[in-house]
Structure formats: C-alpha cells, structure tokens
N, C-alpha and C. Protein backbone atom coordinates (compact mmCIF):
# COMPACT_ATOMS: atom_id res chain seq x y z
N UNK A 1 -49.15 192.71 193.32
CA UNK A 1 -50.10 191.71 192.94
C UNK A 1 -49.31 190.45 192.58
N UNK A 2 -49.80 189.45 193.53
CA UNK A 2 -48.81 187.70 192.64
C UNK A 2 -49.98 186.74 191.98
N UNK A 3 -49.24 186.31 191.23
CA UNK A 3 -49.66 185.39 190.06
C UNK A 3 -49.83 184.20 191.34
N UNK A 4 -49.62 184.17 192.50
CA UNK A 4 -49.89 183.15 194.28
C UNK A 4 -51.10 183.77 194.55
N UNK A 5 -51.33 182.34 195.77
CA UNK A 5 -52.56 182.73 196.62
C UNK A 5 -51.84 183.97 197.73
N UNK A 6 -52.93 184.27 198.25
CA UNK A 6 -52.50 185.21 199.31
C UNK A 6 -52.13 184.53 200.48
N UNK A 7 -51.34 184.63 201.21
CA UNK A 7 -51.05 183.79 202.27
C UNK A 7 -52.15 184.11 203.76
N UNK A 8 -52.15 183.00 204.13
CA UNK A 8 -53.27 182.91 205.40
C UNK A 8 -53.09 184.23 206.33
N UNK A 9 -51.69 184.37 206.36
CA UNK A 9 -51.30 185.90 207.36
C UNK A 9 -51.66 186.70 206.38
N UNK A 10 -52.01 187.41 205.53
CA UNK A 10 -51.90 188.45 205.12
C UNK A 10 -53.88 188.17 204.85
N UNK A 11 -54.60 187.48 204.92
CA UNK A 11 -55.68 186.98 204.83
C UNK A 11 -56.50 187.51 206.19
N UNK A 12 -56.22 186.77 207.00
CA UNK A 12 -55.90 187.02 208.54
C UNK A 12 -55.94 188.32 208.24
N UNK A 13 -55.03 189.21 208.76
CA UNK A 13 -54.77 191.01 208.46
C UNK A 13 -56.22 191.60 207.82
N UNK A 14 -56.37 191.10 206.55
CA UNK A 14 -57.45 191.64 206.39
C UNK A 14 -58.14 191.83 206.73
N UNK A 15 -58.71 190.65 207.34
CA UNK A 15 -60.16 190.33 208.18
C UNK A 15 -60.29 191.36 209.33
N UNK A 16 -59.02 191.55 209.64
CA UNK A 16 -58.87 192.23 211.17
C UNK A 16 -59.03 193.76 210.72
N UNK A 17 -58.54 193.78 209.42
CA UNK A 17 -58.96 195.52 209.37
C UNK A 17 -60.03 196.07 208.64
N UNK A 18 -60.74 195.11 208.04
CA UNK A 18 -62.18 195.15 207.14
C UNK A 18 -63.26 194.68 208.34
N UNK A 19 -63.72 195.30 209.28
CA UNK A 19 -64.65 195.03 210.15
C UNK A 19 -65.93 194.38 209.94
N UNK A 20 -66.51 195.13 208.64
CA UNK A 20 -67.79 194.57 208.07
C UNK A 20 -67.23 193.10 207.54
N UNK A 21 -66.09 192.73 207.38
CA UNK A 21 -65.66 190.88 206.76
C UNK A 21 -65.69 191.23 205.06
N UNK A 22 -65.39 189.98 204.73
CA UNK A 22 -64.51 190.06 203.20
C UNK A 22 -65.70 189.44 202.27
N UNK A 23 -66.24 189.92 201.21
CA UNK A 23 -66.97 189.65 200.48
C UNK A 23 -66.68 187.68 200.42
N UNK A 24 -67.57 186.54 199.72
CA UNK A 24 -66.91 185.31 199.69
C UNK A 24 -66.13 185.56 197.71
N UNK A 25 -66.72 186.55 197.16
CA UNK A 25 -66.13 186.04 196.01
C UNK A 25 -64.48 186.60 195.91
N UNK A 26 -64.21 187.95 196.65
CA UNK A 26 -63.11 188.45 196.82
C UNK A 26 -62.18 187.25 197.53
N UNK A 27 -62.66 186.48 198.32
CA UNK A 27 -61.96 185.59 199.42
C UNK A 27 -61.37 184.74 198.27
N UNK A 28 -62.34 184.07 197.46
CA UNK A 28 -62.01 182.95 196.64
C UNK A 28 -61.16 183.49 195.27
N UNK A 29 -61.28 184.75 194.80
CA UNK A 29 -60.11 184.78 194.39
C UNK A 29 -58.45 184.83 195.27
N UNK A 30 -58.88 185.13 195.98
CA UNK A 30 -57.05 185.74 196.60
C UNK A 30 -57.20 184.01 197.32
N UNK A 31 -57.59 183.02 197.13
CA UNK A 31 -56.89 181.71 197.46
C UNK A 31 -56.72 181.36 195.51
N UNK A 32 -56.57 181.79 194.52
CA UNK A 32 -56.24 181.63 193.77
C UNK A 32 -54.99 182.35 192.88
N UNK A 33 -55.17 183.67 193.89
CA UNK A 33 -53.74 184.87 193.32
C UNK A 33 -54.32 186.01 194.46
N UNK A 34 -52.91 186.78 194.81
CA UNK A 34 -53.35 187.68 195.42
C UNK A 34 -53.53 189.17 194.65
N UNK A 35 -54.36 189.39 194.39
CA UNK A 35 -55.20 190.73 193.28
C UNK A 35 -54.47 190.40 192.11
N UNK A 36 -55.04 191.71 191.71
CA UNK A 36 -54.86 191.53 190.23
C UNK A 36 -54.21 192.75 189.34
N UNK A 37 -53.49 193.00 188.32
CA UNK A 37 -53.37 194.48 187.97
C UNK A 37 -52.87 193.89 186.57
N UNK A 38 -54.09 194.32 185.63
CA UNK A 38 -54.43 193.98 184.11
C UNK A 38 -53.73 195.22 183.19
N UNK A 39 -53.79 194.88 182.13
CA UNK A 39 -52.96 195.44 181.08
C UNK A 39 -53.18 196.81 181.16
N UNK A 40 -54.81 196.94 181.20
CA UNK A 40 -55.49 198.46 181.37
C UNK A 40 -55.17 199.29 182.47
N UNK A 41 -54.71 199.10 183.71
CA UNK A 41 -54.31 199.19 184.91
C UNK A 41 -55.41 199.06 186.22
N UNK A 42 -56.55 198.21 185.44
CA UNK A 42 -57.38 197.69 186.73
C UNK A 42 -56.72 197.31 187.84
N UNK A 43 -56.68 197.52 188.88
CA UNK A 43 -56.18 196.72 190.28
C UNK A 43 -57.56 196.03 191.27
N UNK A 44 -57.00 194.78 191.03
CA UNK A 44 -57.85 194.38 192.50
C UNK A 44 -56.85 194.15 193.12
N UNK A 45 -57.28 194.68 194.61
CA UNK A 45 -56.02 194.70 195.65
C UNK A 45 -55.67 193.21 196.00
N UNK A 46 -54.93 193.37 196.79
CA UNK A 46 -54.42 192.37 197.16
C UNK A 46 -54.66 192.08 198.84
N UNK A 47 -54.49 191.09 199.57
CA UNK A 47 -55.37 191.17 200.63
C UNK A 47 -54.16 192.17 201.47
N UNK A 48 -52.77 191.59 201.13
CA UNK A 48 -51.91 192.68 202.11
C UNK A 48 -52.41 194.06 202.19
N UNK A 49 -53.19 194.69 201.30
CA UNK A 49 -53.19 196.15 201.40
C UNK A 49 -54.39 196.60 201.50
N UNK A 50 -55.48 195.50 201.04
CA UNK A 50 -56.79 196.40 201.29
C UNK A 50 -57.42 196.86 202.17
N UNK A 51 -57.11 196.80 203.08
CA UNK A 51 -57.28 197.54 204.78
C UNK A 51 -56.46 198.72 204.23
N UNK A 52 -55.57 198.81 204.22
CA UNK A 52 -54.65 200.38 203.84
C UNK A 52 -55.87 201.20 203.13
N UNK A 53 -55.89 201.08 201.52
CA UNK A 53 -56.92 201.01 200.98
C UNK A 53 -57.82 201.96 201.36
N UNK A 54 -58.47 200.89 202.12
CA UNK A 54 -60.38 201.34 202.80
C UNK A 54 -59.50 202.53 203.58
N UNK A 55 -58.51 202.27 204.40
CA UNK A 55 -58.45 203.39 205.64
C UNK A 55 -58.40 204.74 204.96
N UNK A 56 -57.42 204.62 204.20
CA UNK A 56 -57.17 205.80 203.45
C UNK A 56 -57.96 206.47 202.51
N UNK A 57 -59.08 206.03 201.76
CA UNK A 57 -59.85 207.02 201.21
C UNK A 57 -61.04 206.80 201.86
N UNK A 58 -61.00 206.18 202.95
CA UNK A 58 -62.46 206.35 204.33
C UNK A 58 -63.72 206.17 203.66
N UNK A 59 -63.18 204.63 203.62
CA UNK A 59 -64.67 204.05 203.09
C UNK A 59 -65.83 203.85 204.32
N UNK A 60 -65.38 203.48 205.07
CA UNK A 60 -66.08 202.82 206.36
C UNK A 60 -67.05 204.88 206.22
N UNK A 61 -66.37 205.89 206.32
CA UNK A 61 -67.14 206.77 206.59
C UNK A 61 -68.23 207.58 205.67
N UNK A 62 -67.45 207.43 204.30
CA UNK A 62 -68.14 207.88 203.37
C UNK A 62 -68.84 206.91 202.62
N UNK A 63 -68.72 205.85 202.79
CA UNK A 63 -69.22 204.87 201.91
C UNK A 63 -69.82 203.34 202.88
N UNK A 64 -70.30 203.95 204.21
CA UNK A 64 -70.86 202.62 205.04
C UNK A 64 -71.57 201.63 204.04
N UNK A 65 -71.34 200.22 204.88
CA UNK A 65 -71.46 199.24 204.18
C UNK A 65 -70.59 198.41 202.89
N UNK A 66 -69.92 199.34 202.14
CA UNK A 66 -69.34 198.92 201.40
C UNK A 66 -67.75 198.63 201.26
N UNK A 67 -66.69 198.22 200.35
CA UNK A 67 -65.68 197.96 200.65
C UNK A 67 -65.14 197.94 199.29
N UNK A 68 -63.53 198.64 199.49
CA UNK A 68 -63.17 199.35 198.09
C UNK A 68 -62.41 198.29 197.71
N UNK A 69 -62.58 197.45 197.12
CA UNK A 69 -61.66 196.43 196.22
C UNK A 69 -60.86 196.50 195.30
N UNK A 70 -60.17 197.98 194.62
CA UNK A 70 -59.73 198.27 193.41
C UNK A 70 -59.93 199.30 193.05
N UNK A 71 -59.01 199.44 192.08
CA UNK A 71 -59.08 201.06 191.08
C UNK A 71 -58.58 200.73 189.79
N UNK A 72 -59.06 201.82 188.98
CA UNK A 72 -58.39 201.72 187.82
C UNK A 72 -57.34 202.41 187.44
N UNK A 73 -56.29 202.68 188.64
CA UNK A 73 -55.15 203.57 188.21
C UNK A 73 -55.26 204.96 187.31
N UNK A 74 -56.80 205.69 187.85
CA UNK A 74 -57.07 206.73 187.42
C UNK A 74 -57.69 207.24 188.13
N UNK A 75 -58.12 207.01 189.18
CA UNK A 75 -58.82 208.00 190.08
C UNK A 75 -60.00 207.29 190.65
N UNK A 76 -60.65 206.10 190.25
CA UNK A 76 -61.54 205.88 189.92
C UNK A 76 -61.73 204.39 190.87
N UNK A 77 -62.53 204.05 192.07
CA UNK A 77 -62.64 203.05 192.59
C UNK A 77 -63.59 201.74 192.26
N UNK A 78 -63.64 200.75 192.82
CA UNK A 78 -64.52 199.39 192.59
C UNK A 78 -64.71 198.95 194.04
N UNK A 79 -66.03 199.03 194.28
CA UNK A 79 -66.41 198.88 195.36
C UNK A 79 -67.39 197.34 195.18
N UNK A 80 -67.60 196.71 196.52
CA UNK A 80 -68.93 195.44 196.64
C UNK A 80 -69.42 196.21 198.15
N UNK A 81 -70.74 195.46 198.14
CA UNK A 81 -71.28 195.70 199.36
C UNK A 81 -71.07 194.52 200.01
N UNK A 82 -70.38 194.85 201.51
CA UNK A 82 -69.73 193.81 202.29
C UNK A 82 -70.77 192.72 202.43
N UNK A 83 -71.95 193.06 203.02
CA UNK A 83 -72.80 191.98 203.60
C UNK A 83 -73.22 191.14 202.35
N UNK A 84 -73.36 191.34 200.96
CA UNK A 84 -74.04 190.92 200.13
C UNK A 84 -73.38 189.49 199.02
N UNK A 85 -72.80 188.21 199.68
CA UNK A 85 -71.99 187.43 198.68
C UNK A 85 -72.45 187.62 197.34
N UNK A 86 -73.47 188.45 196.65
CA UNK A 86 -73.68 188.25 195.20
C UNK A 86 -73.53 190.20 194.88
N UNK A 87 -73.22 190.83 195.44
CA UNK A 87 -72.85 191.69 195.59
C UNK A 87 -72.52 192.42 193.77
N UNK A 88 -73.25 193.63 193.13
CA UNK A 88 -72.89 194.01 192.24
C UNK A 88 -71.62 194.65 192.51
N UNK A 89 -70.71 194.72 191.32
CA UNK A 89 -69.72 195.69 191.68
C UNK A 89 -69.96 197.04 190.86
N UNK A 90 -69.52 197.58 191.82
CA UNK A 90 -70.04 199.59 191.68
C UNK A 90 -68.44 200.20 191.45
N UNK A 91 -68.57 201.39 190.83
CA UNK A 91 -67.51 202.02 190.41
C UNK A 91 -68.02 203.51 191.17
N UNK A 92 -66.73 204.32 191.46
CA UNK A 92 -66.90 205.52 191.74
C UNK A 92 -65.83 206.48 191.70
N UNK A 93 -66.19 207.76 191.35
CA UNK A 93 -64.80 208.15 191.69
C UNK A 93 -64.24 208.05 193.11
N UNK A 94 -63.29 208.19 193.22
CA UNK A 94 -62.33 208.09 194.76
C UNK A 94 -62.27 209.41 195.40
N UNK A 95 -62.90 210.41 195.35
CA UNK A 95 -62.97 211.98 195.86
C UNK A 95 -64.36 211.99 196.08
N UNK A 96 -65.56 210.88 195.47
CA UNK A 96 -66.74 211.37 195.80
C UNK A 96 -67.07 209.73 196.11
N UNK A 97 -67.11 209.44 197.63
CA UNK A 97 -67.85 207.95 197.77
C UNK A 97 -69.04 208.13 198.36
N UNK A 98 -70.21 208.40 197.43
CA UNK A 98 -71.50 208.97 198.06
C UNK A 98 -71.81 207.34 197.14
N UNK A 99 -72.94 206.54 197.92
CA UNK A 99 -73.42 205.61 196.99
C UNK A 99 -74.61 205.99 196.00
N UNK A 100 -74.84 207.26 196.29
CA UNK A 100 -75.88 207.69 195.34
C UNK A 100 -75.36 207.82 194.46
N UNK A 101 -73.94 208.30 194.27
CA UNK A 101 -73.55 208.70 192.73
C UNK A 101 -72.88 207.62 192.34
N UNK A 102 -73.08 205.73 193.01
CA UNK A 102 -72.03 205.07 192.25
C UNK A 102 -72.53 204.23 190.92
N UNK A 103 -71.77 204.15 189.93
CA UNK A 103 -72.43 203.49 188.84
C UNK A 103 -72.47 201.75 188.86
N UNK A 104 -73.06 201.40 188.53
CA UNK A 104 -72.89 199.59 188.60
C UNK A 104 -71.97 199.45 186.94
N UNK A 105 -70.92 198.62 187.41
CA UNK A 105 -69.87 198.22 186.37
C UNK A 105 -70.26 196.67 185.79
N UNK A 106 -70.79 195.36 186.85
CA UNK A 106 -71.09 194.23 186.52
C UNK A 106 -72.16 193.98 188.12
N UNK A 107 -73.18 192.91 187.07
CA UNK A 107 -73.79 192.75 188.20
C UNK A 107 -73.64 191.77 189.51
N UNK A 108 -72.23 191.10 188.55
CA UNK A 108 -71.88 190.37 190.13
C UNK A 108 -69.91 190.48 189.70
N UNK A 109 -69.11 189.86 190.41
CA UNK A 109 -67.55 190.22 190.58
C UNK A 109 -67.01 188.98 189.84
N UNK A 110 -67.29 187.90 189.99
CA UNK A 110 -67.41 186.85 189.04
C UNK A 110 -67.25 187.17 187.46
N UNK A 111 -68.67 188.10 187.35
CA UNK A 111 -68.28 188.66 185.64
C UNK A 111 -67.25 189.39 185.38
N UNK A 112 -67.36 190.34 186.46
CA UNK A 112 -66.23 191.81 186.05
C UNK A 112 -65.08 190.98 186.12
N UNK A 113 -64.95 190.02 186.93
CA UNK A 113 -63.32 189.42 186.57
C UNK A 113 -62.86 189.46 185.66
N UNK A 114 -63.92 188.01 184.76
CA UNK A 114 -63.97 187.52 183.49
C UNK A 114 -64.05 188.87 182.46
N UNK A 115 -64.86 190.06 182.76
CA UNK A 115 -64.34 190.68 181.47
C UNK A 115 -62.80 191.83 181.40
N UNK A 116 -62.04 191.58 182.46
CA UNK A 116 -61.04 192.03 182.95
C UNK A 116 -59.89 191.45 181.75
C-alpha cells in the first residue's frame, strides 16, 4: 500500500482484469494513494493486486456482480457492487461469498473510509 497515487499502468491492469470495471469511488481514491492498510489491519487493495484478489477467492463466481476491495487481515472481505457508483460496502467472510449472507458495513465507501 503507498502513501502515492497508483500509477496509470497498474490502473490500466486493473481495468483489464476486473471485467465488470472499477467502482468511481475506488478509482478516486487510488488517484490519491494506492490502498490502504490501517492500524487495525483493514486493507483496501491496491490497484496492482486487486485482480489477483478477485481471481483468487473467485469473486466473479461466487459473488457475480460484485468486487472484493479489501480485508481485514482476518478472514473477512469488503466487497462494492461493480455497476453501482454509490454502492454500499458489504463485508463477508472470504470462505462464504454468498450475497445473501453479506452484512452491510457503511452505506456508501466514502464513509467507511472516513471511519477507517
């Protein structure tokens, strides 16, 4: 995670491996820093990796529509729904991405930043 924007290539990358496209509020942070990883061990990814990310705990399959933006270095994911720029952010565990069982953490990503 840098205290930098994300660079246009690693921006780029994303786009190319997040098919559904990049939320706009996720976008506008990483032109301000690329993710984030807070005292608590919240992570918002960073754009280099969040394609890794999604591939690897198979969001696209278990969790259509949505896109895993983070964890809390416990098991535990932060998801937005791709199509939605006001998009609540949802929490779930990372072994179960059913959206029936995800909880809403903030009702938009904007807040959850701020209470980060």
């Amino acid at each position: 995670m840098s205290a930098t924007a994300a660079t246009p290539a690693d921006v780029a990358r994303a786009r190319s491996e997040i098919p559904l496209g990049l939320p706009a509020p996720l976008l506008a942070l990483w032109n301000v820093r690329d993710g984030l990883l807070t005292g608590t061990g919240v992570a918002v990814y960073s754009a280099g990796c969040i394609g890794e990310r999604n591939t690897t705990h198979e969001v696209g399959q278990y969790a259509p529509g949505f896109i895993l933006i983070g964890d809390d270095s416990g098991g535990r994911g932060f998801l937005l729904r791709a199509d939605d720029p006001d998009s609540a952010v949802f929490s779930s565990d990372l072994g179960d991405l059913d959206p029936a069982d995800f909880d809403v953490e903030s009702t938009d990503f904007a807040s959850w930043i701020e209470s980060l």
